[in-house]
C-alpha atoms as a PDB file:
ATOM      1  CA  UNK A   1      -1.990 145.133   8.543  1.00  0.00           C
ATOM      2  CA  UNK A   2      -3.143 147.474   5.910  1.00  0.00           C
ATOM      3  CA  UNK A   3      -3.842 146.003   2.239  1.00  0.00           C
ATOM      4  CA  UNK A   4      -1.197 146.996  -0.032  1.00  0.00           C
ATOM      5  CA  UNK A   5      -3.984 149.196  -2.216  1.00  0.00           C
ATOM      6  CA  UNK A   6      -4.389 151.035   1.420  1.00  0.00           C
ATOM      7  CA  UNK A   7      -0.938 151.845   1.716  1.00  0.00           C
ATOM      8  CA  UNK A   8      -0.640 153.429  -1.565  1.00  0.00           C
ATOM      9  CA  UNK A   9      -3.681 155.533  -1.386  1.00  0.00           C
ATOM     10  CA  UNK A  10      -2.349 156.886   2.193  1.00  0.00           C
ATOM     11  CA  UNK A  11       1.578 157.151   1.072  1.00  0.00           C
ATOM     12  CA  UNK A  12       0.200 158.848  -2.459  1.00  0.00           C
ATOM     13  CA  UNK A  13      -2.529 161.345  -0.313  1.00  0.00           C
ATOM     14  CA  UNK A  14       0.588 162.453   2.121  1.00  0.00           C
ATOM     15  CA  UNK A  15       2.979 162.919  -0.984  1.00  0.00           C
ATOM     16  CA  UNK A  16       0.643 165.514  -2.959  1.00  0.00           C
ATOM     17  CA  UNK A  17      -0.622 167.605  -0.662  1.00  0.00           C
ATOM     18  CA  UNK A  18       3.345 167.942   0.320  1.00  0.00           C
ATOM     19  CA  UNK A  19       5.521 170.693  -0.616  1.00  0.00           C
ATOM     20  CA  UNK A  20       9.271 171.042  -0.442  1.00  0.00           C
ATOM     21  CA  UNK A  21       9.977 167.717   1.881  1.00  0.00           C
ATOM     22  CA  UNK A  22      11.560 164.221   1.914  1.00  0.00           C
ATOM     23  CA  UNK A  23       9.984 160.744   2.044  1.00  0.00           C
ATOM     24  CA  UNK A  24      11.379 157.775   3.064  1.00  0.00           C
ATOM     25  CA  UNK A  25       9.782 154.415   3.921  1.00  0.00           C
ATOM     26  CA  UNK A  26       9.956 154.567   7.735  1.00  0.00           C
ATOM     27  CA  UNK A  27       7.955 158.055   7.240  1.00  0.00           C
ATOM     28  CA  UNK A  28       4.599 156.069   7.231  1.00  0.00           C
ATOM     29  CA  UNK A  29       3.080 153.956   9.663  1.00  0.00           C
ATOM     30  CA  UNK A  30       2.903 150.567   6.997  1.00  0.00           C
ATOM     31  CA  UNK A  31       5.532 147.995   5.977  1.00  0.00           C
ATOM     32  CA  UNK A  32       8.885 150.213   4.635  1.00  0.00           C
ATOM     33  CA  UNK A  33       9.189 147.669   1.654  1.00  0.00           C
ATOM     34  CA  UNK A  34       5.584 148.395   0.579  1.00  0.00           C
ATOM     35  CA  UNK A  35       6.238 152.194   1.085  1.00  0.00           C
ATOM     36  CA  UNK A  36       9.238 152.682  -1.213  1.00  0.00           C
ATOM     37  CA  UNK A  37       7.583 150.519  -4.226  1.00  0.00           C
ATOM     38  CA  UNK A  38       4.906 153.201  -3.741  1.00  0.00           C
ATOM     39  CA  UNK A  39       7.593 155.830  -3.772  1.00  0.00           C
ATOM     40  CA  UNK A  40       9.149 154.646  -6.073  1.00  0.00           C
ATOM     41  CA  UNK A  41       6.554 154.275  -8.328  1.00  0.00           C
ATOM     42  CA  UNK A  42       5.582 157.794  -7.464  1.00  0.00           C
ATOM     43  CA  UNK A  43       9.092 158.856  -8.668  1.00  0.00           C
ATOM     44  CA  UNK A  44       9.136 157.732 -12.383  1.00  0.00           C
ATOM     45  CA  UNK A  45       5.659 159.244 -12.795  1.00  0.00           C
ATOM     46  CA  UNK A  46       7.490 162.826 -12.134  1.00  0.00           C
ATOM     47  CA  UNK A  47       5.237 163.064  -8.821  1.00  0.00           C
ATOM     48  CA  UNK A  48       8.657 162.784  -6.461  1.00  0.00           C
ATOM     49  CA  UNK A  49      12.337 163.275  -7.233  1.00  0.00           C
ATOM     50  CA  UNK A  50      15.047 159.791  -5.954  1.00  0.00           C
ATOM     51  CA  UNK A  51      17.624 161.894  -4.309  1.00  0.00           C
ATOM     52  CA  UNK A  52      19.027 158.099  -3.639  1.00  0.00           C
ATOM     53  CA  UNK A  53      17.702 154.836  -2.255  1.00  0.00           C
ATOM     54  CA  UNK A  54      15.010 154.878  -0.100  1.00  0.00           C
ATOM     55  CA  UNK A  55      15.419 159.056   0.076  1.00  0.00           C
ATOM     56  CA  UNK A  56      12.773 160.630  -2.237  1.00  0.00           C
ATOM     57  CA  UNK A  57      11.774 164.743  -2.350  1.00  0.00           C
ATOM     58  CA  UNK A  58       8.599 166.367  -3.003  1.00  0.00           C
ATOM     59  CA  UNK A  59       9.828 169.837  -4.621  1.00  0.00           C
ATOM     60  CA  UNK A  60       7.825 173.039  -6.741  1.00  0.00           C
ATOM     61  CA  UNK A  61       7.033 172.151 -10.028  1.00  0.00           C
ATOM     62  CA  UNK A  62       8.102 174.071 -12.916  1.00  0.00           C
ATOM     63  CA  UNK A  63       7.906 174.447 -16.651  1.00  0.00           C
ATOM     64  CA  UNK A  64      10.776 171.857 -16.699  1.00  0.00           C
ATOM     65  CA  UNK A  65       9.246 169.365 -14.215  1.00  0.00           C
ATOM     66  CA  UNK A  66       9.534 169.423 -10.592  1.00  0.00           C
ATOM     67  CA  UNK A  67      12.719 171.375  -9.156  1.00  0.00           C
ATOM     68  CA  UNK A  68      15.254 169.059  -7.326  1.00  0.00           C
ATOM     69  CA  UNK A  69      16.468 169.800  -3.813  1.00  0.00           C
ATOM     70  CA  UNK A  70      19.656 172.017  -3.197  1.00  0.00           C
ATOM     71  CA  UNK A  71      22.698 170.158  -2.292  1.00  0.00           C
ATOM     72  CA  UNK A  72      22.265 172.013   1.634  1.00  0.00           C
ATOM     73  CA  UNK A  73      19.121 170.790   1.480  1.00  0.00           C
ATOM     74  CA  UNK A  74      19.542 167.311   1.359  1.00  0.00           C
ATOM     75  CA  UNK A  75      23.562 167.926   3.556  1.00  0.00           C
ATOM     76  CA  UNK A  76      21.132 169.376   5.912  1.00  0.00           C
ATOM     77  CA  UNK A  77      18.549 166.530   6.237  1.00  0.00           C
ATOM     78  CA  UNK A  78      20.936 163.747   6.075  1.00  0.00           C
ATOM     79  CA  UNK A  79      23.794 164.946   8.751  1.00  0.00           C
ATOM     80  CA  UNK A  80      21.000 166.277  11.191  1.00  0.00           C
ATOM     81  CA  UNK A  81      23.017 166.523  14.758  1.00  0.00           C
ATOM     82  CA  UNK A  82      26.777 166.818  13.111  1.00  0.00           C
ATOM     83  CA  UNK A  83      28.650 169.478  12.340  1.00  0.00           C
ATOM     84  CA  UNK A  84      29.679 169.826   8.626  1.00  0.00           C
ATOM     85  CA  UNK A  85      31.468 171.733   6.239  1.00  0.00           C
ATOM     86  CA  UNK A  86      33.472 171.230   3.147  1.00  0.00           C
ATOM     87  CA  UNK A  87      36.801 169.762   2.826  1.00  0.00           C
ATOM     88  CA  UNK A  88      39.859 168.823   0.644  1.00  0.00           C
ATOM     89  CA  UNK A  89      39.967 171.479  -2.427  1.00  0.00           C
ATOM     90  CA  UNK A  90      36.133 172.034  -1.498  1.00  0.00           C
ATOM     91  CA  UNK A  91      37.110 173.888   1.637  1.00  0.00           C
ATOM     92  CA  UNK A  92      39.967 175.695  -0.087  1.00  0.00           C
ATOM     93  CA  UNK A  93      37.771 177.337  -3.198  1.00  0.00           C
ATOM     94  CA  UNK A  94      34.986 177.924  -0.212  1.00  0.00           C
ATOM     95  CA  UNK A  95      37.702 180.190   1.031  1.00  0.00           C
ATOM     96  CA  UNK A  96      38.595 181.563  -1.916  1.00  0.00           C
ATOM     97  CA  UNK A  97      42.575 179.922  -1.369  1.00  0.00           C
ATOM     98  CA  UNK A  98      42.212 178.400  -4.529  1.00  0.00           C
ATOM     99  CA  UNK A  99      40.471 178.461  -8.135  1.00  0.00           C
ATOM    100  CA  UNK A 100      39.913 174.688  -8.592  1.00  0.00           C
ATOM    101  CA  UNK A 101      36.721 173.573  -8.882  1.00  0.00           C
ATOM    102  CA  UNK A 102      36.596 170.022  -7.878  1.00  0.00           C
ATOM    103  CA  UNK A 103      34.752 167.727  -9.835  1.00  0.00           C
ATOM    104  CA  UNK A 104      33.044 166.248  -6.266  1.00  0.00           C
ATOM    105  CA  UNK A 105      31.963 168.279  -3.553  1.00  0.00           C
ATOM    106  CA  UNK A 106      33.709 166.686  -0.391  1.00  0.00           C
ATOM    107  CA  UNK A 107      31.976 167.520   2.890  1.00  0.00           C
ATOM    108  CA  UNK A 108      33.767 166.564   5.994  1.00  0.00           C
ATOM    109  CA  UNK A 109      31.478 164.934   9.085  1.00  0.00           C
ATOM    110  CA  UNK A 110      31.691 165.070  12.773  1.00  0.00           C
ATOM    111  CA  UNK A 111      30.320 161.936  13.232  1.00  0.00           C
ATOM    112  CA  UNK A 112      29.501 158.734  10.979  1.00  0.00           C
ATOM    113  CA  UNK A 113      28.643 159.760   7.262  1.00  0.00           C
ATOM    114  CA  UNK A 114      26.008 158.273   5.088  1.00  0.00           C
ATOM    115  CA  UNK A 115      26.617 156.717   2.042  1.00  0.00           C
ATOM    116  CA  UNK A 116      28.526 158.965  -0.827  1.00  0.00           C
ATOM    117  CA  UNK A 117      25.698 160.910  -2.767  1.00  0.00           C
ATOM    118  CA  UNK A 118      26.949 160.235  -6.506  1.00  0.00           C
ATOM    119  CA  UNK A 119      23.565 161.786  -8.173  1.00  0.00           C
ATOM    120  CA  UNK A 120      24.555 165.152  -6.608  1.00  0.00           C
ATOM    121  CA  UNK A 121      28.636 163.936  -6.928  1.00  0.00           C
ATOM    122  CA  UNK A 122      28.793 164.533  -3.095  1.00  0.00           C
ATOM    123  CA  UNK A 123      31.635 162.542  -1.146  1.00  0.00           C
ATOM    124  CA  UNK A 124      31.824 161.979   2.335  1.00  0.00           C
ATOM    125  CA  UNK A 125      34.534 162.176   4.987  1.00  0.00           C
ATOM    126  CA  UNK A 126      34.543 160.900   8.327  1.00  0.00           C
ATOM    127  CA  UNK A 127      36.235 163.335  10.877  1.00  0.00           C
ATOM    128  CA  UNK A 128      34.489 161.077  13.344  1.00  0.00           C
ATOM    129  CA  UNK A 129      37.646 161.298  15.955  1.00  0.00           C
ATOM    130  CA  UNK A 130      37.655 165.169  15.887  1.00  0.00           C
ATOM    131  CA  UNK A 131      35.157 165.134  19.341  1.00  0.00           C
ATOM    132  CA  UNK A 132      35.774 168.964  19.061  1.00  0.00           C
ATOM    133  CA  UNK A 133      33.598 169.591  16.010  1.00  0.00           C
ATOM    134  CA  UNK A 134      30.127 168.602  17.425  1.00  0.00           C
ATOM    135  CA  UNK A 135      30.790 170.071  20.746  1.00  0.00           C
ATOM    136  CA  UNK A 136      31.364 173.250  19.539  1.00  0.00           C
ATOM    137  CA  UNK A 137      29.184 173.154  16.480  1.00  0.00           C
ATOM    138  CA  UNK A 138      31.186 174.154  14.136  1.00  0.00           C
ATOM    139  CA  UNK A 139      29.980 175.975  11.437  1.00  0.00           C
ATOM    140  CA  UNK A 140      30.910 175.160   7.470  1.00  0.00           C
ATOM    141  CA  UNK A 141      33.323 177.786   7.433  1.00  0.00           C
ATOM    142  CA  UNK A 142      35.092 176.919  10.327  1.00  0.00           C
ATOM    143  CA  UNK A 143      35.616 173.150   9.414  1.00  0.00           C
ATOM    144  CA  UNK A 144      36.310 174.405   6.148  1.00  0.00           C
ATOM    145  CA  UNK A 145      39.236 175.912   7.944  1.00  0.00           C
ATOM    146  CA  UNK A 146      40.779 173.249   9.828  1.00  0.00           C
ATOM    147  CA  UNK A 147      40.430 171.229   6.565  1.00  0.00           C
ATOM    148  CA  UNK A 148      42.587 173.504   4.750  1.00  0.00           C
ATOM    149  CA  UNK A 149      45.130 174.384   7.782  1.00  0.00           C
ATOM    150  CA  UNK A 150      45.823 170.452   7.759  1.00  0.00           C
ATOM    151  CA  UNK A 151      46.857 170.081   4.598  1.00  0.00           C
ATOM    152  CA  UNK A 152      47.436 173.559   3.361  1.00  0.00           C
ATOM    153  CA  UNK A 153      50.565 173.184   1.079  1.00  0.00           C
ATOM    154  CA  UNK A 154      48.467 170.941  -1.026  1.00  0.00           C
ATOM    155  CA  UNK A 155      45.363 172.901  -1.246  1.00  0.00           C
ATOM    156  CA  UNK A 156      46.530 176.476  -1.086  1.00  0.00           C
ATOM    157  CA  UNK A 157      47.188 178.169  -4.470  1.00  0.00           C
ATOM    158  CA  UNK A 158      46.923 182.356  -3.887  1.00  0.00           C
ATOM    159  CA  UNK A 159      50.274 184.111  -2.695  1.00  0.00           C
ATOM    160  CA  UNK A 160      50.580 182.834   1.183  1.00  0.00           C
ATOM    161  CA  UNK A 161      50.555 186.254   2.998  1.00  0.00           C
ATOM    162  CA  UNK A 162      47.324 187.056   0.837  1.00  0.00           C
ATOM    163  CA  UNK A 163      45.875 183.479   2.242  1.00  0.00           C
ATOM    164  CA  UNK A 164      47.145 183.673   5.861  1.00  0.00           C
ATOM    165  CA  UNK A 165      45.364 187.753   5.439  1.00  0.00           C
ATOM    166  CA  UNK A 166      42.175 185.967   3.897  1.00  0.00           C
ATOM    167  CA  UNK A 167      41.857 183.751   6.949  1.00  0.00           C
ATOM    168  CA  UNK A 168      42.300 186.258   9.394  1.00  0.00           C
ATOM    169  CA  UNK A 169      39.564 188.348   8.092  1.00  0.00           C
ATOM    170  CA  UNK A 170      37.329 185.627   8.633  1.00  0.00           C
ATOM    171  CA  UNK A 171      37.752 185.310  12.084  1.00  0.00           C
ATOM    172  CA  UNK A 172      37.504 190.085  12.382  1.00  0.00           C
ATOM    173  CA  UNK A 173      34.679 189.655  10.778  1.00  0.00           C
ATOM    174  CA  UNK A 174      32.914 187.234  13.323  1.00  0.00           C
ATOM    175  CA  UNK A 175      32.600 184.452  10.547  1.00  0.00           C
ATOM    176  CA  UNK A 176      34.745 182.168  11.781  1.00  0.00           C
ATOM    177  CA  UNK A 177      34.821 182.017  15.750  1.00  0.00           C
ATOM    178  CA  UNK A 178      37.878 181.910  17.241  1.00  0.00           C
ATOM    179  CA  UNK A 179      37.304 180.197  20.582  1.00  0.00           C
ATOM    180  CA  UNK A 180      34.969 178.094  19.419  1.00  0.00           C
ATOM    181  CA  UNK A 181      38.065 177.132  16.757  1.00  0.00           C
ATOM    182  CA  UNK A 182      40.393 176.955  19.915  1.00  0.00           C
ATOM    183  CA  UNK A 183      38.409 174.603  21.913  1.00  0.00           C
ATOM    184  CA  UNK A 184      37.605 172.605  18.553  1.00  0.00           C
ATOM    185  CA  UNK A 185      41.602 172.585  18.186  1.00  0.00           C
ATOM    186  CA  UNK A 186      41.962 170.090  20.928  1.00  0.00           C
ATOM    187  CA  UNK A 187      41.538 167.366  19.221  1.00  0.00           C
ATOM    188  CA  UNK A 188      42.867 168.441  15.624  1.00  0.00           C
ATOM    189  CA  UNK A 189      46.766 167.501  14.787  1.00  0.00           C
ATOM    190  CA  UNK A 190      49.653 169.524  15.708  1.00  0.00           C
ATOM    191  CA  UNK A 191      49.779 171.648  12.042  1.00  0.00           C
ATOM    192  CA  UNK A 192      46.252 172.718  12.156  1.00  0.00           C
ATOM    193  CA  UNK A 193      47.190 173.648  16.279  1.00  0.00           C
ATOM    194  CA  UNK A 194      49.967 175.797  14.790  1.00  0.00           C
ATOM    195  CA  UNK A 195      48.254 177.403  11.897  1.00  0.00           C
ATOM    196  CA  UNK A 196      45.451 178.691  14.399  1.00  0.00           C
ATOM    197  CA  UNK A 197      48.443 180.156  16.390  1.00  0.00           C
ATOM    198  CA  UNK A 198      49.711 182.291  12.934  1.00  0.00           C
ATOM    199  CA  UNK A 199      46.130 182.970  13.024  1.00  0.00           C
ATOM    200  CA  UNK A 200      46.230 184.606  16.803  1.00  0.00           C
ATOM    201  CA  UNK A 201      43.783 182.039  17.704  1.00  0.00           C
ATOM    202  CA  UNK A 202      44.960 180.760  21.304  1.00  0.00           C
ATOM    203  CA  UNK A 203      44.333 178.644  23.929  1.00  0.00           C
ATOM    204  CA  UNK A 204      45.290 175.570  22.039  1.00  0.00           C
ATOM    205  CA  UNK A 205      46.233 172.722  24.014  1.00  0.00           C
ATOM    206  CA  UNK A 206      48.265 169.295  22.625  1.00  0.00           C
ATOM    207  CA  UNK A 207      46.418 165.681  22.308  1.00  0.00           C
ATOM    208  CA  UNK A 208      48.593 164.917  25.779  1.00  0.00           C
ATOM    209  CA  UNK A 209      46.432 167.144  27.461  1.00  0.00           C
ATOM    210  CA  UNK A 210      43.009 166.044  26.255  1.00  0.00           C
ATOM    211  CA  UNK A 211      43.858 162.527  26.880  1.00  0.00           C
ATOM    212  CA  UNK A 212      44.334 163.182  30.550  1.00  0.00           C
ATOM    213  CA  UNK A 213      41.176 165.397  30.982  1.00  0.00           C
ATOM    214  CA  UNK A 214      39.012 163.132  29.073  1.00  0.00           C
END
């Protein structure tokens, strides 16, 4: 087993000559408790950024200090393998359906979601029954879609012709795929089925069906 002076020449080596990347314990090849007091330790001399705990970044350094990691960046680390996008009034300013700007970014997950990121205010929900997300890979505008089609009297503010127009653009435009959005469908509720109908998006087919093709 290394000496604990080892480890924190090796973890500090790695860190430096880094450049725009995460650390976390399991990173090195030495005990993950002895790692993140290095890391840590490493973070409140200004040498690494805590994104949260155990989850550190190595970024530029600028007049200000070093520059923190873009909210994709660390969605993009942490939800490797699921599809993603935003949801709740998140999704509906993404589209432009709206002029609220939440106070916390809500990103809906494909799969299980890690623990709520409150240092970037970053909330989580679990979509983890919607199989249709990760097989089709939905994109972030695309989820962002389905968000807002499931509960769109609640998020939708612009006139509802002008929204319904806004959405369909989307899809002309090749943004938003629409059979990737009508395979995804499958497993979404009945409303969001029927709003991807106004939409022209077909081939829909009703939780009944899935369960006995599954």
């Amino acid at each position: 087993m290394m000496h604990k002076d080892s480890v924190s020449r090796m973890v500090t080596k790695r860190v430096r000559q880094a450049r725009q990347r995460f650390f976390e314990p399991n990173d090195f090849d030495a005990p993950a408790a002895v790692v993140d007091r290095v890391l840590s330790r490493l973070a409140s001399r200004d040498e690494l950024i805590r994104v949260r705990r155990g989850l550190y970044w190595r970024g530029p350094r600028s007049l200000l200090g070093m520059t923190p990691p873009a909210t994709s960046q660390v969605l993009s680390y942490l939800l490797k393998g699921m599809s993603y996008g935003p949801s709740s009034y998140s999704a509906a300013n993404a589209l432009g359906l709206t002029s609220q700007v939440p106070a916390r970014t809500v990103i809906a997950v494909s799969g299980r979601p890690p623990r709520d990121l409150n240092s970037l205010a970053v909330r989580f929900a679990e979509r983890g029954g919607k199989r249709g997300l990760n097989r089709q890979r939905l994109n972030a505008s695309e989820i962002a879609v389905l968000e807002v089609l499931e509960s769109w009297d609640d998020l939708v503010e612009i006139d509802a012709d002008d929204a319904w127009c806004r959405l369909r653009s989307l899809i002309d435009s090749g943004s938003v795929r629409a059979d990737a959005l009508a395979v995804a469908a499958r497993t979404e509720p009945k409303i969001v089925r029927s709003g991807l109908e106004r939409l022209g998006v077909t081939g829909t087919i009703g939780h009944d069906m899935v369960a006995a093709t599954s």
